[in-house]
Protein backbone atom coordinates (compact mmCIF):
# COMPACT_ATOMS: atom_id res chain seq x y z
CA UNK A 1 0.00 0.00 0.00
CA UNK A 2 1.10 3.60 -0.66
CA UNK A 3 1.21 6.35 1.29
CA UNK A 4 0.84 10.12 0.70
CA UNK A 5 1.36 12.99 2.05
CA UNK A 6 2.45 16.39 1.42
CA UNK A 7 4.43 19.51 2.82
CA UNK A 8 6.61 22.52 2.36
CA UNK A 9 10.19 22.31 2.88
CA UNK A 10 12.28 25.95 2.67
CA UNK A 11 15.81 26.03 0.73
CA UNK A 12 18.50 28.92 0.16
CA UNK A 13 17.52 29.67 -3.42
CA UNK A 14 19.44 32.30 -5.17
CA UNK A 15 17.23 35.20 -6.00
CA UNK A 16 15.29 35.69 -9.07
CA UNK A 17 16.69 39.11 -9.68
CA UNK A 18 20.20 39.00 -10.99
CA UNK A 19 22.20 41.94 -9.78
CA UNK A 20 25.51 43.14 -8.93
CA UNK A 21 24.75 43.48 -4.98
CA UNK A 22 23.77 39.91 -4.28
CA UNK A 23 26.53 38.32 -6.72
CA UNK A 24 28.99 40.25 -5.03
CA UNK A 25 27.67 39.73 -1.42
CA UNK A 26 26.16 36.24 -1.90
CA UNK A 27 23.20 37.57 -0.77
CA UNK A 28 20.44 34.73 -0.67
CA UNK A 29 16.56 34.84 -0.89
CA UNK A 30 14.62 31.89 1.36
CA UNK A 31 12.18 30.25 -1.50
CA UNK A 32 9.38 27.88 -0.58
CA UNK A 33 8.68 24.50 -2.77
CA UNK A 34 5.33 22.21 -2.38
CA UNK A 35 6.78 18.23 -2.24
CA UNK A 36 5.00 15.49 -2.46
CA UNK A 37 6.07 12.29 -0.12
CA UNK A 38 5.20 8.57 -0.90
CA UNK A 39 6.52 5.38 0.39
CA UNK A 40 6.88 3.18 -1.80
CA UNK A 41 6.80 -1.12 -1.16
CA UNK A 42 10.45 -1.38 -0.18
CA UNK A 43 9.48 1.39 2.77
CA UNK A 44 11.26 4.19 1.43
CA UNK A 45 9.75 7.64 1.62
CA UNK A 46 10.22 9.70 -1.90
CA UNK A 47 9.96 13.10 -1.80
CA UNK A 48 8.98 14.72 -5.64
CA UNK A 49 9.57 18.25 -5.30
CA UNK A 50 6.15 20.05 -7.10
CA UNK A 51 7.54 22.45 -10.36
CA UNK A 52 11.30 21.62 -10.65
CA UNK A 53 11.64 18.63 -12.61
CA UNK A 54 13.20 15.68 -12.09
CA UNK A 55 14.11 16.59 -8.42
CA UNK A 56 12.98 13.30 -6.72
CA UNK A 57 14.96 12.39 -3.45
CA UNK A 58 14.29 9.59 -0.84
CA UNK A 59 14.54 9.00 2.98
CA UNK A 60 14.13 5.88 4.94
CA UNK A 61 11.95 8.94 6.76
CA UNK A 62 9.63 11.66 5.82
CA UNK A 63 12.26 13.96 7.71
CA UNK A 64 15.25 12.64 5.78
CA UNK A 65 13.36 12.34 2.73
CA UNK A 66 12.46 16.13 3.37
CA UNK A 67 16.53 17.04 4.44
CA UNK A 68 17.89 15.07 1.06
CA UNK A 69 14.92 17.34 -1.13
CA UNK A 70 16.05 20.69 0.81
CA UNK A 71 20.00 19.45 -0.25
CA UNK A 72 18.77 18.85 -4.07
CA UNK A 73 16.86 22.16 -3.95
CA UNK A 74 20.20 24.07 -3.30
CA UNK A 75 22.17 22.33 -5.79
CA UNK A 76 19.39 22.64 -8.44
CA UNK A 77 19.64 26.55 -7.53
CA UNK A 78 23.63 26.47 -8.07
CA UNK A 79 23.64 24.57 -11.22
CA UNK A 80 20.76 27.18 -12.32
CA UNK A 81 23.10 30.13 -11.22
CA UNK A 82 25.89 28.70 -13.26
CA UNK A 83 23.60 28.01 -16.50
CA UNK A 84 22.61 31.79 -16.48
CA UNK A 85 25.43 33.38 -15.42
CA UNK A 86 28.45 30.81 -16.22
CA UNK A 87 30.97 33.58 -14.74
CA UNK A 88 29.30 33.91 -11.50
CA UNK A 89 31.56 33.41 -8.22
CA UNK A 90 29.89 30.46 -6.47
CA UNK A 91 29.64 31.45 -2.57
CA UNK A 92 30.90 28.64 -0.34
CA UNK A 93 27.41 27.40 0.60
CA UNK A 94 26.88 26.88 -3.00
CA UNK A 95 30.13 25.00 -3.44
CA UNK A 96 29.47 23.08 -0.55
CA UNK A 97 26.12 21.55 -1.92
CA UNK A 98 27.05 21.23 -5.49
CA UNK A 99 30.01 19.33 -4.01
CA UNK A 100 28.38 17.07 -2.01
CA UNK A 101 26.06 15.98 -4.20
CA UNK A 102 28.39 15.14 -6.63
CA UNK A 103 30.34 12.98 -4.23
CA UNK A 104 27.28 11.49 -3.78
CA UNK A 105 26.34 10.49 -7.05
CA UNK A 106 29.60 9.44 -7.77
CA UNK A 107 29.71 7.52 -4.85
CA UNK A 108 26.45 5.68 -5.74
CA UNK A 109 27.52 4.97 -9.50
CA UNK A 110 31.31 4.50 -8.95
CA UNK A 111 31.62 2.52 -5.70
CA UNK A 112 35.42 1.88 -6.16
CA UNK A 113 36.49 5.61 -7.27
CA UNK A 114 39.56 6.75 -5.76
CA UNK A 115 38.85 9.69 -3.00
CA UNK A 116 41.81 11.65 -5.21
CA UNK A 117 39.26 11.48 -7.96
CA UNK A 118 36.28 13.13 -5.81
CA UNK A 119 38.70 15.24 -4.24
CA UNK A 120 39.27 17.16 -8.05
CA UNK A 121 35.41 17.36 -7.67
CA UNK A 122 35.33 20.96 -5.54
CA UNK A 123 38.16 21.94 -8.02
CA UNK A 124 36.22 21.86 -10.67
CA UNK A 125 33.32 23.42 -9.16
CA UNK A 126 34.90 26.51 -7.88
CA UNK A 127 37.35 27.02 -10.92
CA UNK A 128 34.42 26.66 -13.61
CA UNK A 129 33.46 30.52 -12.97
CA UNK A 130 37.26 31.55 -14.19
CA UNK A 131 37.14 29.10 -17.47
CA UNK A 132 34.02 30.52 -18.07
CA UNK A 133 35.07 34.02 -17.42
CA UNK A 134 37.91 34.04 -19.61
CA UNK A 135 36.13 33.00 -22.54
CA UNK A 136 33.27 35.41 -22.18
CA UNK A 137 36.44 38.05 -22.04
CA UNK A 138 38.30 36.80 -25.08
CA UNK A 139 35.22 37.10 -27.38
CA UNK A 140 35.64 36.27 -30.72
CA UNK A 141 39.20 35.55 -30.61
CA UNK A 142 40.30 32.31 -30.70
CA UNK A 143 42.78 30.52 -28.19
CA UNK A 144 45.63 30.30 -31.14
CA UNK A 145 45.20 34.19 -31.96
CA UNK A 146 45.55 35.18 -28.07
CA UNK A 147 48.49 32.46 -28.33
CA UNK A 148 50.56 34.34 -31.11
CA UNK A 149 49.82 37.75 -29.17
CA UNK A 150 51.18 36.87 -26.13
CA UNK A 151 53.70 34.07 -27.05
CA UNK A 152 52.05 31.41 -24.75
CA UNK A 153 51.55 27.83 -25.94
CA UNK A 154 47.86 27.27 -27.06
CA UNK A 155 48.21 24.65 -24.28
CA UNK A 156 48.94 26.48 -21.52
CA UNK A 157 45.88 28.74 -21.97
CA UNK A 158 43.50 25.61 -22.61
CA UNK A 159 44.57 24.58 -19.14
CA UNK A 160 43.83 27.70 -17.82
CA UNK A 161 39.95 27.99 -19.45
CA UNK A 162 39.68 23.80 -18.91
CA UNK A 163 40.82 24.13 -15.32
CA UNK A 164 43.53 21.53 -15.87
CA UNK A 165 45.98 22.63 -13.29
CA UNK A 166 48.37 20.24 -13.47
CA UNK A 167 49.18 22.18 -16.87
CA UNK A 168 48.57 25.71 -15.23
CA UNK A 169 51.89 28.21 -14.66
CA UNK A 170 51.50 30.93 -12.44
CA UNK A 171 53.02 33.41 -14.22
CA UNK A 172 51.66 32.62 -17.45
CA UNK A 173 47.99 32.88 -16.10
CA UNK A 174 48.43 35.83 -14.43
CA UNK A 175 49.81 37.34 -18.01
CA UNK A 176 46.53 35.97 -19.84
CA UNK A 177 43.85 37.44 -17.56
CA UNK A 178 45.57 40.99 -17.22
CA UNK A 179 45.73 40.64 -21.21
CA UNK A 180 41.84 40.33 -20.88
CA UNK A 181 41.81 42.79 -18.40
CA UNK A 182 40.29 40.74 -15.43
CA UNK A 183 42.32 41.63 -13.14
CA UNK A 184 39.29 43.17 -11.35
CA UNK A 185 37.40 40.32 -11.29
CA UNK A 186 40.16 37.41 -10.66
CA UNK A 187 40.84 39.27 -7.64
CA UNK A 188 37.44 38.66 -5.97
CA UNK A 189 37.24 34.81 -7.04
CA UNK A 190 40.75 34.80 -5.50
CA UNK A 191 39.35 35.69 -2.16
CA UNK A 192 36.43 33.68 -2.72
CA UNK A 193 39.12 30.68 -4.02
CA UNK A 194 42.27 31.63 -1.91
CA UNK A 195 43.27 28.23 -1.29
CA UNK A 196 42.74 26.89 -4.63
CA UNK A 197 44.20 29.99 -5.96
CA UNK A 198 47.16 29.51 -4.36
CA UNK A 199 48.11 26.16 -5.78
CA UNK A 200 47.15 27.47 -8.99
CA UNK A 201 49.70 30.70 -8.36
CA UNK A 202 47.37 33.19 -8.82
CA UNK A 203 47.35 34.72 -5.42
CA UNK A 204 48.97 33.55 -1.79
CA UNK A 205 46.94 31.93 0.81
CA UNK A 206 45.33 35.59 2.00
CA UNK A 207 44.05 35.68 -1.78
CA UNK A 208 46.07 38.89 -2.77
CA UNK A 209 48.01 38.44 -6.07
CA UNK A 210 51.59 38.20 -6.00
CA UNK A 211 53.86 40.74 -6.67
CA UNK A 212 55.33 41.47 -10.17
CA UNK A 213 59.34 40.14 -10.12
CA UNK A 214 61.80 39.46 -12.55
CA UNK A 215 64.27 37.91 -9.75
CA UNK A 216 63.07 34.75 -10.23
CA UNK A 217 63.18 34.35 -13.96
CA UNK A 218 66.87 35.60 -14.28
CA UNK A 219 68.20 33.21 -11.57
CA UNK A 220 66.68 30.52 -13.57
CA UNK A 221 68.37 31.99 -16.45
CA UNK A 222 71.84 32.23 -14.68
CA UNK A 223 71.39 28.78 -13.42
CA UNK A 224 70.75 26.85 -16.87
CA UNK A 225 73.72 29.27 -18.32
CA UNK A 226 76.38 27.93 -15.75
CA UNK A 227 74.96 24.49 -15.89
CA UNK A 228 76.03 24.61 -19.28
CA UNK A 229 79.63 25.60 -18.94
């Protein structure tokens, strides 16, 4: 037999409005949602949230049913966030959920993936903004003509827009986004990002940028030319 029932649950949505003040603040509006909850024969509760499809979660209990819908209610709103505004700086809450239910799918489908693989997973979350950003930036121009301007390998920038940091140089990056003049805006998802952006040497761990050198270049320089001799 199945059972019905019905309720509200409440999620931090972000707001319909897109503006400056609440992408820069991460300013959140509280958004009520209808969801159904059935059991079904195995005992589980499933909760089907009312006008966002396909967001269907389940509980062994109408509260944890209810808990795992509020969870996919706050991803959904990331993932929307992202698909309208690609460049937007995710706010740690957001990269929070959007993480953990990707560990949790991934989890569920790959059982025997490494925990190195899900750790890339918040990587990839927070750095998506910056790929995204640069590309909106360069325009029409294509990766090989901002290549020949600059004298950076084509690969070396498709890290930098893929989020492949392995492949990512400090220095390098830091000459492609003041070429499309983002400094501006790569210095808020550095304090937003400063641990990531670290690693990636775009800014120390207090998320300020590094200051412009050319000590460290010549001393490399020196050092190949006496290896040489």
């Amino acid at each position: 037999m199945r059972v019905r029932t019905s309720g509200p649950v409440c999620c931090a949505a972000s707001s319909a409005t897109w503006n400056r003040a609440s992408e820069r603040d991460g300013e959140e509006a509280m958004k009520s949602y209808r969801v159904a909850y059935e059991r079904d024969e195995s005992g589980w509760w499933v909760a089907t949230v009312r006008g966002v499809r396909g967001c269907h979660m389940q509980g062994r209990t109408v509260d944890e049913a209810r808990r795992a819908a509020g969870r996919a209610l706050e991803a959904t709103a990331a993932a929307r966030r992202l698909t309208h505004r690609p460049s937007a700086i995710l706010s740690a809450a957001d990269v929070g959920v959007s993480t953990g239910e990707l560990h949790r799918i991934l989890a569920a489908s790959f059982p025997g993936l490494p925990a190195s693989a899900r750790a890339r997973c918040e990587d990839t979350i927070r750095w998506h903004p910056l790929g995204a950003r640069c590309r909106e930036a360069r325009g029409p121009r294509s990766v090989r003509d901002v290549s020949v301007a600059l004298g950076i390998p084509q690969y070396r920038l498709n890290a930098i827009e893929r989020g492949r940091l392995s492949e990512i140089h400090g220095d390098l990056a830091r000459r492609y986004l003041r070429f499309l003049g983002m400094d501006t805006w790569v210095a808020r998802w550095c304090r937003a990002n400063r641990e990531l952006a670290a690693r990636a040497g775009l800014a120390d761990v207090e998320g300020r940028a590094p200051r412009r050198s050319d000590a460290g270049p010549k001393r490399r320089s020196e050092t190949r030319e006496i290896g040489q001799r």
